[in-house]
PDB file of N, CA and C in Angstrom:
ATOM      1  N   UNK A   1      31.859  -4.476 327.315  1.00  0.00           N
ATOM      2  CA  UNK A   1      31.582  -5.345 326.189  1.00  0.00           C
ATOM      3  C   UNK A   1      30.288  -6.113 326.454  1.00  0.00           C
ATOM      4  N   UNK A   2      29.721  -6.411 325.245  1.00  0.00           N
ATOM      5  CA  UNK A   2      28.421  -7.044 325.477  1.00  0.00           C
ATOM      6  C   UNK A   2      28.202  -7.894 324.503  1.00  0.00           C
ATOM      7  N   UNK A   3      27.531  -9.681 325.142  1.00  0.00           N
ATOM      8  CA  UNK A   3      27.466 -10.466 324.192  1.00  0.00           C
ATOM      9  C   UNK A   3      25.968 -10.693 324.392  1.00  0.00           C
ATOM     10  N   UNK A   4      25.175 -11.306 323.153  1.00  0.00           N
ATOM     11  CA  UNK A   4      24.209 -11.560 323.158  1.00  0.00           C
ATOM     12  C   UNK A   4      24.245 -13.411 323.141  1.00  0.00           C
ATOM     13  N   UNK A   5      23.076 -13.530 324.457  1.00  0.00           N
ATOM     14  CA  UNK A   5      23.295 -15.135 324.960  1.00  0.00           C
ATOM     15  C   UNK A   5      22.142 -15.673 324.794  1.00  0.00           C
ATOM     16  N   UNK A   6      20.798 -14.948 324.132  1.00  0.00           N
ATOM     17  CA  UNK A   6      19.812 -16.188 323.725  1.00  0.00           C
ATOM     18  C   UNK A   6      19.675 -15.080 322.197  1.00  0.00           C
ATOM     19  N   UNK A   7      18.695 -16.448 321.775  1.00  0.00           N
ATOM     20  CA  UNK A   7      18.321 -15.652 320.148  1.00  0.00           C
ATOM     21  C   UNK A   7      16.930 -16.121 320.312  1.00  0.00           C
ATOM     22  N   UNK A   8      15.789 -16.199 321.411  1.00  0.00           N
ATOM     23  CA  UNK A   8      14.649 -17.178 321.896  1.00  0.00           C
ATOM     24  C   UNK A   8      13.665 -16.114 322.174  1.00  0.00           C
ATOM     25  N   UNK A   9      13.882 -14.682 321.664  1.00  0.00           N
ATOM     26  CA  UNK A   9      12.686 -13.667 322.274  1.00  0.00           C
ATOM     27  C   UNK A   9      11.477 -13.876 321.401  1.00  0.00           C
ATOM     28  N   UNK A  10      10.687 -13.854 322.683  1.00  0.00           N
ATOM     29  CA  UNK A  10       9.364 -13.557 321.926  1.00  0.00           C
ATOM     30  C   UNK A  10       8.854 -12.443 322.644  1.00  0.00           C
ATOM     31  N   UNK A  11       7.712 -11.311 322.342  1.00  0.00           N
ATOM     32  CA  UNK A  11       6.931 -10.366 323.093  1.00  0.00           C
ATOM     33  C   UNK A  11       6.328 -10.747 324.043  1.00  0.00           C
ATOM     34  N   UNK A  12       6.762 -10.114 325.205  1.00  0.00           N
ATOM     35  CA  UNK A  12       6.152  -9.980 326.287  1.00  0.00           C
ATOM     36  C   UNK A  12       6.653 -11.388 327.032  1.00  0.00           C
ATOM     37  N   UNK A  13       7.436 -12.094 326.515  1.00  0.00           N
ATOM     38  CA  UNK A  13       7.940 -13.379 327.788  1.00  0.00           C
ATOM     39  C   UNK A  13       9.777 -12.621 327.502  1.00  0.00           C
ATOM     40  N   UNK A  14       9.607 -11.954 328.253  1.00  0.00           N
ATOM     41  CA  UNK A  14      11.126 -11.513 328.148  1.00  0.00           C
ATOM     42  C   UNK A  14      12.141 -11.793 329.349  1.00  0.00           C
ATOM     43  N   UNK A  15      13.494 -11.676 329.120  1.00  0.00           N
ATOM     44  CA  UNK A  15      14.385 -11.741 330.651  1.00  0.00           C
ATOM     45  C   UNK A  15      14.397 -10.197 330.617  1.00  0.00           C
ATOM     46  N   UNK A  16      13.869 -10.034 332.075  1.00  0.00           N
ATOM     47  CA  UNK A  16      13.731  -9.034 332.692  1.00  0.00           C
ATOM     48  C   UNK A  16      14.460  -8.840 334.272  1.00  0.00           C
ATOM     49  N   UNK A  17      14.502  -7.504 334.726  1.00  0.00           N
ATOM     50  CA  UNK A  17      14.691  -7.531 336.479  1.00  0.00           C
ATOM     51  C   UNK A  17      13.729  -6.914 336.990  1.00  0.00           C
ATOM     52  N   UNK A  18      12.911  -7.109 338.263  1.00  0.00           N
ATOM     53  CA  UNK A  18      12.169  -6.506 338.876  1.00  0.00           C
ATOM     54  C   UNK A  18      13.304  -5.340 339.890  1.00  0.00           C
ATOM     55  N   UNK A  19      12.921  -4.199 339.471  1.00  0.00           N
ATOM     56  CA  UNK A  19      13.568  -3.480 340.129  1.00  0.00           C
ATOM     57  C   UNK A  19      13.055  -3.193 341.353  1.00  0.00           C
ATOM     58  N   UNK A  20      13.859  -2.737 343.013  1.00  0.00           N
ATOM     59  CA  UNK A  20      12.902  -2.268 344.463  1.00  0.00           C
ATOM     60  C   UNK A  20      12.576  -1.137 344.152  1.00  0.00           C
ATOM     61  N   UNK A  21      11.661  -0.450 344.541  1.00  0.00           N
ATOM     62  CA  UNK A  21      11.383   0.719 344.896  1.00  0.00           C
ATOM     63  C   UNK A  21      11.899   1.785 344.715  1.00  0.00           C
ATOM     64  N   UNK A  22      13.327   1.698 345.363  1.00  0.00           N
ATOM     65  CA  UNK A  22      14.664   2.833 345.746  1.00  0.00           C
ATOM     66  C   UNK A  22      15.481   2.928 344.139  1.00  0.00           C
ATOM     67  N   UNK A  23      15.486   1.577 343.667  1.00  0.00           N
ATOM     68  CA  UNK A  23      15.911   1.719 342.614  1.00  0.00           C
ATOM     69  C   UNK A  23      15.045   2.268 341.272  1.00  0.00           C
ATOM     70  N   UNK A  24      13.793   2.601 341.581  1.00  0.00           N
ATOM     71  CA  UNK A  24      12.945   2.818 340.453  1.00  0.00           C
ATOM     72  C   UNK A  24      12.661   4.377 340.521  1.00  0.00           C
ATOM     73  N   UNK A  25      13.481   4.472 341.933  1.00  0.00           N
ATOM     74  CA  UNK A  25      13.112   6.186 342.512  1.00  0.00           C
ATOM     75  C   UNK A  25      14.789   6.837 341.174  1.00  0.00           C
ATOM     76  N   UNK A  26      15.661   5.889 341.530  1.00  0.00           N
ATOM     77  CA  UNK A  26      17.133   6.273 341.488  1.00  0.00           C
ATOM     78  C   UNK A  26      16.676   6.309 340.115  1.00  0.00           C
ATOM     79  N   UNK A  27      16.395   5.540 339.292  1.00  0.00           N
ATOM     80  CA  UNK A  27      16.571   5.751 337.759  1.00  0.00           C
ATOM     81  C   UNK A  27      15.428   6.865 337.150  1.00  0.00           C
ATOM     82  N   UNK A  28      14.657   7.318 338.147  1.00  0.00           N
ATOM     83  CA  UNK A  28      13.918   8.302 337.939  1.00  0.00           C
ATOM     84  C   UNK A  28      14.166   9.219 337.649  1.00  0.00           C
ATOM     85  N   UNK A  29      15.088   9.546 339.118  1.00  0.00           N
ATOM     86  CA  UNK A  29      15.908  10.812 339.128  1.00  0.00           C
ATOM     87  C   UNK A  29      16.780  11.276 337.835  1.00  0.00           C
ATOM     88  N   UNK A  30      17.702  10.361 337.751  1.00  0.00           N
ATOM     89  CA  UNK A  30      19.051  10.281 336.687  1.00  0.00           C
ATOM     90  C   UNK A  30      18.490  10.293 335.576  1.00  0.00           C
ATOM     91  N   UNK A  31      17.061  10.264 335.388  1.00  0.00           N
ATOM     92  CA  UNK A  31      16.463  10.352 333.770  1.00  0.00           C
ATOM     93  C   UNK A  31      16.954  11.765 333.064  1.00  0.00           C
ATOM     94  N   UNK A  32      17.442  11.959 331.744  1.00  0.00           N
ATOM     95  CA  UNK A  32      17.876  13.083 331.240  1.00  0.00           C
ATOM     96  C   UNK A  32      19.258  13.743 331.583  1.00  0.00           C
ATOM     97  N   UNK A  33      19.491  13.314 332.628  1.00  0.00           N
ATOM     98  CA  UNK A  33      20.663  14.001 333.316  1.00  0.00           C
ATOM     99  C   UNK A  33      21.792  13.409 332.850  1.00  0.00           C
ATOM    100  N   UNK A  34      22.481  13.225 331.963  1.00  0.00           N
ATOM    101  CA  UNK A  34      23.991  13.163 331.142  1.00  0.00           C
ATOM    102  C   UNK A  34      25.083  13.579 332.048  1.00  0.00           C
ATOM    103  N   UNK A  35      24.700  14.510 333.058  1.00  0.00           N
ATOM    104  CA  UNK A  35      26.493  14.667 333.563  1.00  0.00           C
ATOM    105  C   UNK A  35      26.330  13.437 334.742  1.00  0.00           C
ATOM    106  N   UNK A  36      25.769  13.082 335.104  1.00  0.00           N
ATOM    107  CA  UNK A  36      25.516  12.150 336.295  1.00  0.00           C
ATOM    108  C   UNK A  36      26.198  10.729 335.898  1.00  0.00           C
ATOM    109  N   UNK A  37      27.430  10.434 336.641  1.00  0.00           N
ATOM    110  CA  UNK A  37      27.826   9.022 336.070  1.00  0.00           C
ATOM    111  C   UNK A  37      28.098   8.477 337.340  1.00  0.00           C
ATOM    112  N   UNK A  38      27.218   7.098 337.541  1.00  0.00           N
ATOM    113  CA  UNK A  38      26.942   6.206 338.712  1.00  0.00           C
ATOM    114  C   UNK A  38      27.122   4.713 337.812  1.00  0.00           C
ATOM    115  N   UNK A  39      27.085   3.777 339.011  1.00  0.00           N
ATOM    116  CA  UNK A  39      27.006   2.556 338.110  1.00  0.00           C
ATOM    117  C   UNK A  39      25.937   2.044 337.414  1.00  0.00           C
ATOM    118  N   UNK A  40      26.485   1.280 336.446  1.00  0.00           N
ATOM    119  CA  UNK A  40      25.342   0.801 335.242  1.00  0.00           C
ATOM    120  C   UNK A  40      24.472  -0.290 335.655  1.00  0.00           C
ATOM    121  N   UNK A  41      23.268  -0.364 335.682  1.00  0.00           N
ATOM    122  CA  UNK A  41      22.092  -0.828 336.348  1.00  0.00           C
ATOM    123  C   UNK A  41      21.910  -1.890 335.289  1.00  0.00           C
ATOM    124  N   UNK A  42      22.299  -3.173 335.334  1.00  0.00           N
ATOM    125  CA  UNK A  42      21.947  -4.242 334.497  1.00  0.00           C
ATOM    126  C   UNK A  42      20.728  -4.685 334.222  1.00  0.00           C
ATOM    127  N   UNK A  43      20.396  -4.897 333.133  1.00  0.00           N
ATOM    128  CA  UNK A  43      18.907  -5.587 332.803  1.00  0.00           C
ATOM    129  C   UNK A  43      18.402  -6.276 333.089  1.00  0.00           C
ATOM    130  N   UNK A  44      19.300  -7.143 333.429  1.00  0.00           N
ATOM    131  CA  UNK A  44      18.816  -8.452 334.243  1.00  0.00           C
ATOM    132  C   UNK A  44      19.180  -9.133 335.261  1.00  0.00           C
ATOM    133  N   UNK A  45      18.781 -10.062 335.655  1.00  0.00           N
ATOM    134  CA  UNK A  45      19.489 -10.037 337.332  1.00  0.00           C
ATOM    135  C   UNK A  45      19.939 -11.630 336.968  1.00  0.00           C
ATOM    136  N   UNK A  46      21.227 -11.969 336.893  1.00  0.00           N
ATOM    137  CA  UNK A  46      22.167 -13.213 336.850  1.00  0.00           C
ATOM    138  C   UNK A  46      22.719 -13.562 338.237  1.00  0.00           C
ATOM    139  N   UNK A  47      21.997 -15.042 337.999  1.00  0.00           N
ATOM    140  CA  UNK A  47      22.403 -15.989 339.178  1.00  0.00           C
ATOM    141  C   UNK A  47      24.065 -17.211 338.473  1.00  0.00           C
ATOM    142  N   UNK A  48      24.855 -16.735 339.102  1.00  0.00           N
ATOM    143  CA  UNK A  48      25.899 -17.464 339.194  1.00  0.00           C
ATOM    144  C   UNK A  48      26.129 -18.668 340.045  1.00  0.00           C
ATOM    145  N   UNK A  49      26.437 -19.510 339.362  1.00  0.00           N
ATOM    146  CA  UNK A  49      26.830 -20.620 340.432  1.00  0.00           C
ATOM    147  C   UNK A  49      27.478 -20.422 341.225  1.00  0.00           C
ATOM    148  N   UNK A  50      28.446 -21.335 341.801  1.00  0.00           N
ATOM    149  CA  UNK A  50      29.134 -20.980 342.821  1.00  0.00           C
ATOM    150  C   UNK A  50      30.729 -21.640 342.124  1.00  0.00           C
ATOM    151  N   UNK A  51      30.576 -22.317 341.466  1.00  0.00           N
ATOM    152  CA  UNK A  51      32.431 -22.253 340.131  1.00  0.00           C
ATOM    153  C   UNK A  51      31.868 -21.449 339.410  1.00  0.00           C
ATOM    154  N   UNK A  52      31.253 -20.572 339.085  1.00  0.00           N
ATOM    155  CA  UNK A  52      31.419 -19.489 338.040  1.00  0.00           C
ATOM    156  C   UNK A  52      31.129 -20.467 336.474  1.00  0.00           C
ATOM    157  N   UNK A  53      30.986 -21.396 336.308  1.00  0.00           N
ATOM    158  CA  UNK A  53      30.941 -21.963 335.248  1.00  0.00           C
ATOM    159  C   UNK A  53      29.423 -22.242 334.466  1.00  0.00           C
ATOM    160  N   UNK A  54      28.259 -21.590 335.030  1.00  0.00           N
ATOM    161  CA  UNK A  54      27.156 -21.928 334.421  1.00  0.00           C
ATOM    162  C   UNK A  54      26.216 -20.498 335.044  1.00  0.00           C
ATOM    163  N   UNK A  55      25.380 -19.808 334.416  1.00  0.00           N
ATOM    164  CA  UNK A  55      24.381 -19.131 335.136  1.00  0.00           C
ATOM    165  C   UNK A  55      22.877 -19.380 334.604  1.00  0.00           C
ATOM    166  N   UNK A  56      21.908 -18.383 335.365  1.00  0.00           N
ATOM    167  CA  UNK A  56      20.498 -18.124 334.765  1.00  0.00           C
ATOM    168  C   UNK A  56      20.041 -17.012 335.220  1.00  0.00           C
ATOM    169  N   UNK A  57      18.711 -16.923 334.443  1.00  0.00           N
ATOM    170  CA  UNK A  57      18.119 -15.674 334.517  1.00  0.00           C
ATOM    171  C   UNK A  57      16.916 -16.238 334.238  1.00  0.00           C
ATOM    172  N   UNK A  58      16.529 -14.877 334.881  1.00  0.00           N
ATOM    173  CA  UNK A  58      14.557 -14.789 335.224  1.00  0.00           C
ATOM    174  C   UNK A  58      13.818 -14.442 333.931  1.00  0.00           C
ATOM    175  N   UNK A  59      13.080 -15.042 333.725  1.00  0.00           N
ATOM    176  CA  UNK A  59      12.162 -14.680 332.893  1.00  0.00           C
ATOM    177  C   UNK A  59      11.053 -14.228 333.399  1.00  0.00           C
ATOM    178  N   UNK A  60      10.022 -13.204 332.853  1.00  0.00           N
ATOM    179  CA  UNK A  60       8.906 -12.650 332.800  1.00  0.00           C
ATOM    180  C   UNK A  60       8.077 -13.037 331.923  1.00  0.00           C
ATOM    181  N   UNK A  61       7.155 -13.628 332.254  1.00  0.00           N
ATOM    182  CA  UNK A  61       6.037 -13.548 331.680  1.00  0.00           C
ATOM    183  C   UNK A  61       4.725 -13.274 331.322  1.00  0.00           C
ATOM    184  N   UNK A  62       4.435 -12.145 330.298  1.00  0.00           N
ATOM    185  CA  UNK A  62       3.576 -11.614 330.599  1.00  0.00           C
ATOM    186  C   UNK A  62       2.433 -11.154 328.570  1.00  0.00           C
ATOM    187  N   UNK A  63       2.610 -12.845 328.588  1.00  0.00           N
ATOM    188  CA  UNK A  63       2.013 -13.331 327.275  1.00  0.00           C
ATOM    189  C   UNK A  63       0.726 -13.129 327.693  1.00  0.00           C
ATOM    190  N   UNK A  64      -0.253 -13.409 328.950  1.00  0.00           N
ATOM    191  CA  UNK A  64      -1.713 -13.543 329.096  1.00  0.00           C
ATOM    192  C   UNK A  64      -1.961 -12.318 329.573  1.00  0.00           C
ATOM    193  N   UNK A  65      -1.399 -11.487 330.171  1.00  0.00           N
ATOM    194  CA  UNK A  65      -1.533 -10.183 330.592  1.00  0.00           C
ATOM    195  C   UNK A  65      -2.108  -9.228 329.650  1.00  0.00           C
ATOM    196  N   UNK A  66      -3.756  -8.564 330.077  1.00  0.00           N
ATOM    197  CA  UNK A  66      -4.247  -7.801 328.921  1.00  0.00           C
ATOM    198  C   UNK A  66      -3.630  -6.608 329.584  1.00  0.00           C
ATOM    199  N   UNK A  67      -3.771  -5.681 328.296  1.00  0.00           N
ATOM    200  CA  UNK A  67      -3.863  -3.968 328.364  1.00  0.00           C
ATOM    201  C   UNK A  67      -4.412  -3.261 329.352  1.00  0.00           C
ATOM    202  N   UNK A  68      -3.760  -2.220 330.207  1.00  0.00           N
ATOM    203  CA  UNK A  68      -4.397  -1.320 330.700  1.00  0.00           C
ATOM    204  C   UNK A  68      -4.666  -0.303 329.668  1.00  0.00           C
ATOM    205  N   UNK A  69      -5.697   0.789 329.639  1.00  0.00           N
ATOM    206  CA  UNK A  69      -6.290   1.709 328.924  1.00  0.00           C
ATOM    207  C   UNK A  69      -6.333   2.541 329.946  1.00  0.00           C
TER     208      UNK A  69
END
């Protein structure tokens, strides 16, 4: 199930995850491949407190960032 927890997007300042390396290899691989079922790689990376009663997330920002060509 999935809830939506901000309504605050704008382009290019988004909540994002920086994925490592290994993981950018892994979702490489599994691209196209439908019979392959592993766990689901979340979008974003949530920091939980420690009572479980409040979290956050990272934002990216990348409003001043020009174009590569």
């Amino acid at each position: 199930m999935e809830t939506q927890v901000t309504t605050d997007g704008v382009e290019k300042y988004s909540y994002a995850r920086v994925l490592l390396p290994e993981q950018e290899e892994q979702l490489r691989d599994n691209k196209g491949d439908t019979n392959k079922a592993g766990p689901r790689t979340p979008a974003v990376t949530i920091h939980w407190s420690k009572d479980s009663k409040k979290f956050a997330l990272e934002r990216e920002d990348n409003r001043k960032v020009g174009d590569y060509w």
